[in-house]
C-alpha atoms as a PDB file:
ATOM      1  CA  UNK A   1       0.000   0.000   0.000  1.00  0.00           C
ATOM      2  CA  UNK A   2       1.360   3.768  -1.087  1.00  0.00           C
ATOM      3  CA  UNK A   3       2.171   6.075   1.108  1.00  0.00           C
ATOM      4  CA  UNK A   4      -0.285   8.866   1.917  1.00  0.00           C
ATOM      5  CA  UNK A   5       0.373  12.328   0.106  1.00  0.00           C
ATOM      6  CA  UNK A   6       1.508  15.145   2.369  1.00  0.00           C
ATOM      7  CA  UNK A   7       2.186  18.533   1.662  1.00  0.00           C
ATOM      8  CA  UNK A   8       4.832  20.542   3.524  1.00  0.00           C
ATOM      9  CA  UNK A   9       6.329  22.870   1.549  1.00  0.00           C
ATOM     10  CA  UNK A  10       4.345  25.955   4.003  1.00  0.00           C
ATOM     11  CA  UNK A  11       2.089  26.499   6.356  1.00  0.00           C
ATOM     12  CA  UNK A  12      -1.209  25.748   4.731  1.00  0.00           C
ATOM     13  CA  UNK A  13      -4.370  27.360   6.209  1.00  0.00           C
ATOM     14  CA  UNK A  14      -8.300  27.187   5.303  1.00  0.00           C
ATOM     15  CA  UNK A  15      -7.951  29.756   2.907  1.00  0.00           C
ATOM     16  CA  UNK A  16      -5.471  27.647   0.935  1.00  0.00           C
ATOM     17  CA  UNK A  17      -7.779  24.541   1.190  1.00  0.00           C
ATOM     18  CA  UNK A  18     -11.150  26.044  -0.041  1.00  0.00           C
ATOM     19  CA  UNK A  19      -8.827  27.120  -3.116  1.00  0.00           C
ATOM     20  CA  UNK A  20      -8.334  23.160  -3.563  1.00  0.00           C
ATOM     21  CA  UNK A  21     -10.213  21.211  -5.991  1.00  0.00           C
ATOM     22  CA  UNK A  22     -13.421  19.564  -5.057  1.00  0.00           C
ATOM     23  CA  UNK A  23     -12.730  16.132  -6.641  1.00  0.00           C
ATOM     24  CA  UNK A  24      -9.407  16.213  -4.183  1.00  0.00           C
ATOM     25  CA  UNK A  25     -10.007  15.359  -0.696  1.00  0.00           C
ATOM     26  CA  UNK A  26      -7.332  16.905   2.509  1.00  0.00           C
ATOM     27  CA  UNK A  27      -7.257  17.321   5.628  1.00  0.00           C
ATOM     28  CA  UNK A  28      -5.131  20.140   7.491  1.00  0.00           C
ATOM     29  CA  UNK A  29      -2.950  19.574  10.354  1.00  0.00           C
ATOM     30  CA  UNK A  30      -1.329  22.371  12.177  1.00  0.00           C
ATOM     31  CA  UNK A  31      -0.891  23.451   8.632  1.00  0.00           C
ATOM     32  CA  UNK A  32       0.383  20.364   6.726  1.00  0.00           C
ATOM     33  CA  UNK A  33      -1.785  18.767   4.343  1.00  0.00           C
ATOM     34  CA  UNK A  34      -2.654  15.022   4.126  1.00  0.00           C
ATOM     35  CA  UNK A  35      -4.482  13.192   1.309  1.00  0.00           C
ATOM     36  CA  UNK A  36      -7.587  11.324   2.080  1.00  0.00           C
ATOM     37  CA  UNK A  37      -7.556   7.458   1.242  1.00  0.00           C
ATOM     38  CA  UNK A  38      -9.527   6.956  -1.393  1.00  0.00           C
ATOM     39  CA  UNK A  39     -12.733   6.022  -0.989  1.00  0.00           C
ATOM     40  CA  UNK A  40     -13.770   3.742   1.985  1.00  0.00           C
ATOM     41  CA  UNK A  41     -14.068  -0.410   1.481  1.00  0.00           C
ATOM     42  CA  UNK A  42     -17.669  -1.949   1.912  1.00  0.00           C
ATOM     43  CA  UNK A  43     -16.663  -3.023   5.892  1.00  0.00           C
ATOM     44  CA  UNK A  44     -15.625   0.463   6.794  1.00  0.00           C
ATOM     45  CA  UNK A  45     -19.010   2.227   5.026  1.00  0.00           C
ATOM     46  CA  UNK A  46     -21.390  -0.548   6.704  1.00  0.00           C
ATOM     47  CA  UNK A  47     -19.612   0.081   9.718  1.00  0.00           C
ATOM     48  CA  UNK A  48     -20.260   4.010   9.580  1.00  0.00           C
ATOM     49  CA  UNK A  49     -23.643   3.358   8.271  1.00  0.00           C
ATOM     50  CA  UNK A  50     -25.025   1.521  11.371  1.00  0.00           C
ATOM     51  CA  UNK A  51     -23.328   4.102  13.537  1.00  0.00           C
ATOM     52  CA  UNK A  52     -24.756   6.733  12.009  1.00  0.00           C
ATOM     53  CA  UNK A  53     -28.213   5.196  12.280  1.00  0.00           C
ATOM     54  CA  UNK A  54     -28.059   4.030  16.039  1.00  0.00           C
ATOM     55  CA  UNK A  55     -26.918   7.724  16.915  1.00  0.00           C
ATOM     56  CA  UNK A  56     -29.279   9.401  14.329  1.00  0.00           C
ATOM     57  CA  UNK A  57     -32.742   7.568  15.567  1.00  0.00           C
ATOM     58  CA  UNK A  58     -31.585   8.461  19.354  1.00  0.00           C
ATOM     59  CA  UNK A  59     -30.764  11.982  17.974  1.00  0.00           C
ATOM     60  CA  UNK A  60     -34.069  13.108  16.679  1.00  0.00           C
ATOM     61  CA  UNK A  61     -35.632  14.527  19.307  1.00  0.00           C
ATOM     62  CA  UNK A  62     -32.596  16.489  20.864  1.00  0.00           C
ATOM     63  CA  UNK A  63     -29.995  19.357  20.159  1.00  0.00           C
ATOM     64  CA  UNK A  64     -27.521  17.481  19.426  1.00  0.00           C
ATOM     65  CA  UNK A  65     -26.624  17.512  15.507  1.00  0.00           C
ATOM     66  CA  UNK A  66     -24.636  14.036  14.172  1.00  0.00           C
ATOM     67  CA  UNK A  67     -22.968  14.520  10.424  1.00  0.00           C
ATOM     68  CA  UNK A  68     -20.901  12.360   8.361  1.00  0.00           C
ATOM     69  CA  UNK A  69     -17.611  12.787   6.669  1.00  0.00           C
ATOM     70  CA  UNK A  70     -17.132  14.688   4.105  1.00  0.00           C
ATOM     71  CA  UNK A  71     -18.107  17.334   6.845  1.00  0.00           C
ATOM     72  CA  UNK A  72     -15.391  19.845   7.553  1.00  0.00           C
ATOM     73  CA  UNK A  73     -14.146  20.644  11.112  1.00  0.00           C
ATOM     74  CA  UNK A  74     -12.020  23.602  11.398  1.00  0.00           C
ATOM     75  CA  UNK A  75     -10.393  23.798  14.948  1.00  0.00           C
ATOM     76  CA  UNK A  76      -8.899  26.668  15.337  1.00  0.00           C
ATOM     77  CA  UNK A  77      -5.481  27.430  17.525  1.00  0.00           C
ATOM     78  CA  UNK A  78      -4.586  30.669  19.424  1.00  0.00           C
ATOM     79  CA  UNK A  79      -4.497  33.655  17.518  1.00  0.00           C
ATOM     80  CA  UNK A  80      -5.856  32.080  14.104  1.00  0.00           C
ATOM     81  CA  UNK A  81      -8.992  33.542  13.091  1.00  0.00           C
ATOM     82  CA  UNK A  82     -11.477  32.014  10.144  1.00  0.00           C
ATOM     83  CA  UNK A  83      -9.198  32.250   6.878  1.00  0.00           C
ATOM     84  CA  UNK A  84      -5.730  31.706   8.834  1.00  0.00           C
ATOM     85  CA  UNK A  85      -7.184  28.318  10.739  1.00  0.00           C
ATOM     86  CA  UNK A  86      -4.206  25.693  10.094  1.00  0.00           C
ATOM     87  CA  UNK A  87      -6.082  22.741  11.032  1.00  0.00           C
ATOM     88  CA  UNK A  88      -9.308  21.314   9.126  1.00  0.00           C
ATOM     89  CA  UNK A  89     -10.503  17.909   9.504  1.00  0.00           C
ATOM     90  CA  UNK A  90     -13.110  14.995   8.260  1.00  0.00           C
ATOM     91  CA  UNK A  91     -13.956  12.780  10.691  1.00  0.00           C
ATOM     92  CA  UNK A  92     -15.858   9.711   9.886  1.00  0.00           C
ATOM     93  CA  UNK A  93     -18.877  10.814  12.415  1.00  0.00           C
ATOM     94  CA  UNK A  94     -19.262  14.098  13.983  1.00  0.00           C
ATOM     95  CA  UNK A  95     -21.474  14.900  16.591  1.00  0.00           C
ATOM     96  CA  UNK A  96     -22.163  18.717  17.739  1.00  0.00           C
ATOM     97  CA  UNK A  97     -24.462  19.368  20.572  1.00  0.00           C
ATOM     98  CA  UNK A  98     -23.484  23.276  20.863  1.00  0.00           C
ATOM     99  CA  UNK A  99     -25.359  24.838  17.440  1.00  0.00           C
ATOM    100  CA  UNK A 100     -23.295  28.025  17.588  1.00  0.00           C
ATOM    101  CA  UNK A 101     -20.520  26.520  16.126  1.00  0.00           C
ATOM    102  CA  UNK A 102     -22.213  25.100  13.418  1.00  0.00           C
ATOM    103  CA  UNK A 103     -22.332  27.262  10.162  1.00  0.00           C
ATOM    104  CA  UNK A 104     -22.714  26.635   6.175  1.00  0.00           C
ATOM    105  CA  UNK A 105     -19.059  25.415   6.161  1.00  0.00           C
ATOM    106  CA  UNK A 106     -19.343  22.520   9.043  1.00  0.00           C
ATOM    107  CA  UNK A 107     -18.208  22.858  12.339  1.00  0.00           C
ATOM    108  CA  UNK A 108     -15.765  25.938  13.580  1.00  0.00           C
ATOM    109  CA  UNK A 109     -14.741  24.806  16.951  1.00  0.00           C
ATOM    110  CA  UNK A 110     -14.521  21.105  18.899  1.00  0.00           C
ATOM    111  CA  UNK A 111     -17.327  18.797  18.762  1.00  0.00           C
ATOM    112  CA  UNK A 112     -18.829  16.939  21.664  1.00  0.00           C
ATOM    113  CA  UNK A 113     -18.012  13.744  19.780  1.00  0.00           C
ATOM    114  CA  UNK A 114     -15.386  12.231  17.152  1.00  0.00           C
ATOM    115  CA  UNK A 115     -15.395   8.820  15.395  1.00  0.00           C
ATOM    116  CA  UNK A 116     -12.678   7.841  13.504  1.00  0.00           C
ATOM    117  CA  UNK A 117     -13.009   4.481  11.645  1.00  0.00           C
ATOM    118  CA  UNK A 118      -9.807   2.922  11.336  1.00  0.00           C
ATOM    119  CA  UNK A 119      -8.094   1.513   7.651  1.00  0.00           C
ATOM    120  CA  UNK A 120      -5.310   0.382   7.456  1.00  0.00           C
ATOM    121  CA  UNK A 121      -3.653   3.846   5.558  1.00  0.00           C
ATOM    122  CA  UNK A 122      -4.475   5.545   8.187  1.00  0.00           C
ATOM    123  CA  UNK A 123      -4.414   3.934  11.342  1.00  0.00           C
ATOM    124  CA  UNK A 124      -1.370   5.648  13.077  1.00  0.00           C
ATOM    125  CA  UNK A 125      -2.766   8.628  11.806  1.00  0.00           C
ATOM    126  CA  UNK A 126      -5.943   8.283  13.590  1.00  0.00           C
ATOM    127  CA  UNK A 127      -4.613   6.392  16.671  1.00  0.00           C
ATOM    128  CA  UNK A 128      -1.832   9.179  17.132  1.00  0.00           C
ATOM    129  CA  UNK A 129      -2.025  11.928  15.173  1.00  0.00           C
ATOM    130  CA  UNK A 130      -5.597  13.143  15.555  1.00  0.00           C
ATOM    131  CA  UNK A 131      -5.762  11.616  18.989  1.00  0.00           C
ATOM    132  CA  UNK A 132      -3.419  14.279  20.269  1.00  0.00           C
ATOM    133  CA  UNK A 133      -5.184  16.883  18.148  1.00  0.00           C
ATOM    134  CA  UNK A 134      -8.483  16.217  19.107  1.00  0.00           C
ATOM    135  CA  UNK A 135      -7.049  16.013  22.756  1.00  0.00           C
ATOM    136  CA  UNK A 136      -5.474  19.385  22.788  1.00  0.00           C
ATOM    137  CA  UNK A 137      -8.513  21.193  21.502  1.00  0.00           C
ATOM    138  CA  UNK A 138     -10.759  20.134  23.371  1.00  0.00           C
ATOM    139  CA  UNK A 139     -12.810  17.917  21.768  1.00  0.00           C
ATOM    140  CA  UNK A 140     -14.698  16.369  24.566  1.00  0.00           C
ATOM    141  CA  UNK A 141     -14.968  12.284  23.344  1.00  0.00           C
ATOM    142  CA  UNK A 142     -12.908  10.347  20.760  1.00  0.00           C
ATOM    143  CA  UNK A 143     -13.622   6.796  19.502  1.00  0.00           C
ATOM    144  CA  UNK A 144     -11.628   4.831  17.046  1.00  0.00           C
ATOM    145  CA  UNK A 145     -12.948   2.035  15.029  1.00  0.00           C
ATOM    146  CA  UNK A 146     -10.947  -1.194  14.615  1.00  0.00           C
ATOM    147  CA  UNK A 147     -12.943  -2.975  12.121  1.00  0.00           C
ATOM    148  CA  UNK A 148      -9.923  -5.357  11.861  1.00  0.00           C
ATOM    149  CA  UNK A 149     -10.270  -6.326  15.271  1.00  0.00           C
ATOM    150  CA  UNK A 150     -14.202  -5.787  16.205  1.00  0.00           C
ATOM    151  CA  UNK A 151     -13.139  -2.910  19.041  1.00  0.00           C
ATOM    152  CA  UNK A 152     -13.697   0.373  19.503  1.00  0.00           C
ATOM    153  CA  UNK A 153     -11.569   2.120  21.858  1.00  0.00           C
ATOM    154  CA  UNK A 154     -13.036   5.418  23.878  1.00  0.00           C
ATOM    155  CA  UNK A 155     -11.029   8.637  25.148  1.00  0.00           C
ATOM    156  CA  UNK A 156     -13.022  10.717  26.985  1.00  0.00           C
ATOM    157  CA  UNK A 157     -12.206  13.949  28.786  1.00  0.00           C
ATOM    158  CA  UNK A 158     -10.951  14.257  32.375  1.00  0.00           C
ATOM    159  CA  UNK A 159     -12.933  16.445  35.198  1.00  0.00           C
ATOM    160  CA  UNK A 160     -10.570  19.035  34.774  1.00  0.00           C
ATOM    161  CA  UNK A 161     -10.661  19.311  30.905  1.00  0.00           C
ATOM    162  CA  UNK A 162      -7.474  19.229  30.254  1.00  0.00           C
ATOM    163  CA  UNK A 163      -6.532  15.463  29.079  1.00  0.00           C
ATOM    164  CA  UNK A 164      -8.058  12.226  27.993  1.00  0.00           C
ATOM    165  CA  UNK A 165      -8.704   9.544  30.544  1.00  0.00           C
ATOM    166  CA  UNK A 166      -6.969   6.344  29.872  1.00  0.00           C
ATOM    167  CA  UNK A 167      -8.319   4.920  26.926  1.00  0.00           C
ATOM    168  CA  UNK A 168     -11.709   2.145  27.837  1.00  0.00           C
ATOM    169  CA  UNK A 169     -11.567  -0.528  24.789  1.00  0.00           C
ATOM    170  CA  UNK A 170     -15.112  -2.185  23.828  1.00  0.00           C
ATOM    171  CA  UNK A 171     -15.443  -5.667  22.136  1.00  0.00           C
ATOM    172  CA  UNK A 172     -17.964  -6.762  19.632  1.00  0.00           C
ATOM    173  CA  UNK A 173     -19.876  -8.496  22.589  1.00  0.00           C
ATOM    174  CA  UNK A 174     -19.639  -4.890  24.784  1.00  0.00           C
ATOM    175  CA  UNK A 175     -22.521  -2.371  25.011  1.00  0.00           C
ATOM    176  CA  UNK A 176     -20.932   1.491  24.504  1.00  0.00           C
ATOM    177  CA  UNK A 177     -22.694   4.392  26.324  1.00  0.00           C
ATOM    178  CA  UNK A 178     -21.448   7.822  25.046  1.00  0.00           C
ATOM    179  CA  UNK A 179     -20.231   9.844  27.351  1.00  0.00           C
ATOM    180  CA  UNK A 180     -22.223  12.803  26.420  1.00  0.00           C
ATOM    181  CA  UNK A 181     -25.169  10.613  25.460  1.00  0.00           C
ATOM    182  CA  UNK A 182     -25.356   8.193  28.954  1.00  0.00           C
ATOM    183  CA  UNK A 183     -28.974   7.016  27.768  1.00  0.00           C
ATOM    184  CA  UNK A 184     -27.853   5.952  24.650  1.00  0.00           C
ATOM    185  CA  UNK A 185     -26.588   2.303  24.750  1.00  0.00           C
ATOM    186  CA  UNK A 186     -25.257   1.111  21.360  1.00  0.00           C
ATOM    187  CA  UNK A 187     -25.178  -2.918  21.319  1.00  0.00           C
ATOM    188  CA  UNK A 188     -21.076  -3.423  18.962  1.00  0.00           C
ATOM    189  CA  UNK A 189     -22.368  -6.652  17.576  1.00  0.00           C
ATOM    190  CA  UNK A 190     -25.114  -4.493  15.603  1.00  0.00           C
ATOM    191  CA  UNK A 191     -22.447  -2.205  14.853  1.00  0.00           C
ATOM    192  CA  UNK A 192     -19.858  -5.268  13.561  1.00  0.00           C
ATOM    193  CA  UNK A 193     -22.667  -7.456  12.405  1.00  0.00           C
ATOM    194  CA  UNK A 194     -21.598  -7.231   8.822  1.00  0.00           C
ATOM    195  CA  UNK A 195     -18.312  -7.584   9.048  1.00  0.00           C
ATOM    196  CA  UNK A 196     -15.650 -10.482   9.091  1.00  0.00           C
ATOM    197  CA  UNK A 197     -12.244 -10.890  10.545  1.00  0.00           C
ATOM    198  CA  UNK A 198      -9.844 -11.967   7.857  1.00  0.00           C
END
């Protein structure tokens, strides 16, 4: 498998990236760029799909707004207003329970909720990477998807805000609660039912 492309020839911000063409897909990172994988295999999109659908029915009735990727997340660092933001993402499943920091363009500021699916292009990626992003600004819960494996593991935020908890791991037999969502209970084998370990 090729290696993903990155650009980091300068500092890219959001203004570069809407200048991008749509058919191209990247995600900023404290201003480098990185290629999406192409386009997601049948286990990861099933996978996504009956997330989607277990948060989306719970979801109906409440504030709380749940979109999937290709939905840009700019998170801003100090001092970097709307056109110099340096990092954009597109998580797999995004879920936003404050409404003022949704606009036309996605999300401008942390979501309550992150889900990364893991393949295998990008697994560091997600399991390092973004998990120290998402960490440092503040986004309050992060899950990562092993389809490989069946698991999901959870980092949540600590009381003072400031770090993720040591990481909870959930099997395909395991019932996951989110954090932010404690009457939600999501049953992993209908989240895994379709899928096979090879």
């Amino acid at each position: 498998m090729g290696k993903r492309a990155v650009k980091r020839d300068k500092v890219y911000t959001y203004a570069d990236y809407l200048t991008w063409p749509e058919n191209e897909h990247w995600e900023l990172i404290y201003g480098t760029a990185y290629a999406m994988s192409p386009a997601p295999n049948r286990q990861h999109q099933e996978i996504s799909r009956n997330l989607l659908v277990e948060f989306a029915v719970y979801l109906k009735d409440e504030k709380c707004q749940i979109y999937a990727a290709p939905f840009d997340v700019r998170l801003p660092q100090k001092n970097e207003d709307e056109n110099t933001t340096t990092t954009v993402v597109q998580p797999d499943i995004t879920v936003v329970c404050d409404v003022s920091k949704l606009d036309s363009a996605g999300c401008k500021g942390s979501p309550d909720l992150i889900i990364e699916i893991l393949s295998p292009s990008t697994a560091s990626h997600d399991v390092i990477k973004k998990r120290k992003l998402y960490e440092s600004s503040g986004v309050f819960e992060y899950w990562v998807v092993d389809p490989a494996h069946q698991i999901i593991t959870r980092f949540y935020m600590n009381e003072e805000l400031s770090e993720y908890r040591k990481a909870e791991y959930f099997g395909r037999e395991g019932i996951i609660t989110p954090i932010i969502l404690p009457q939600l209970q999501i049953k992993l084998e209908d989240i895994f039912r379709n899928s096979i370990i090879e």
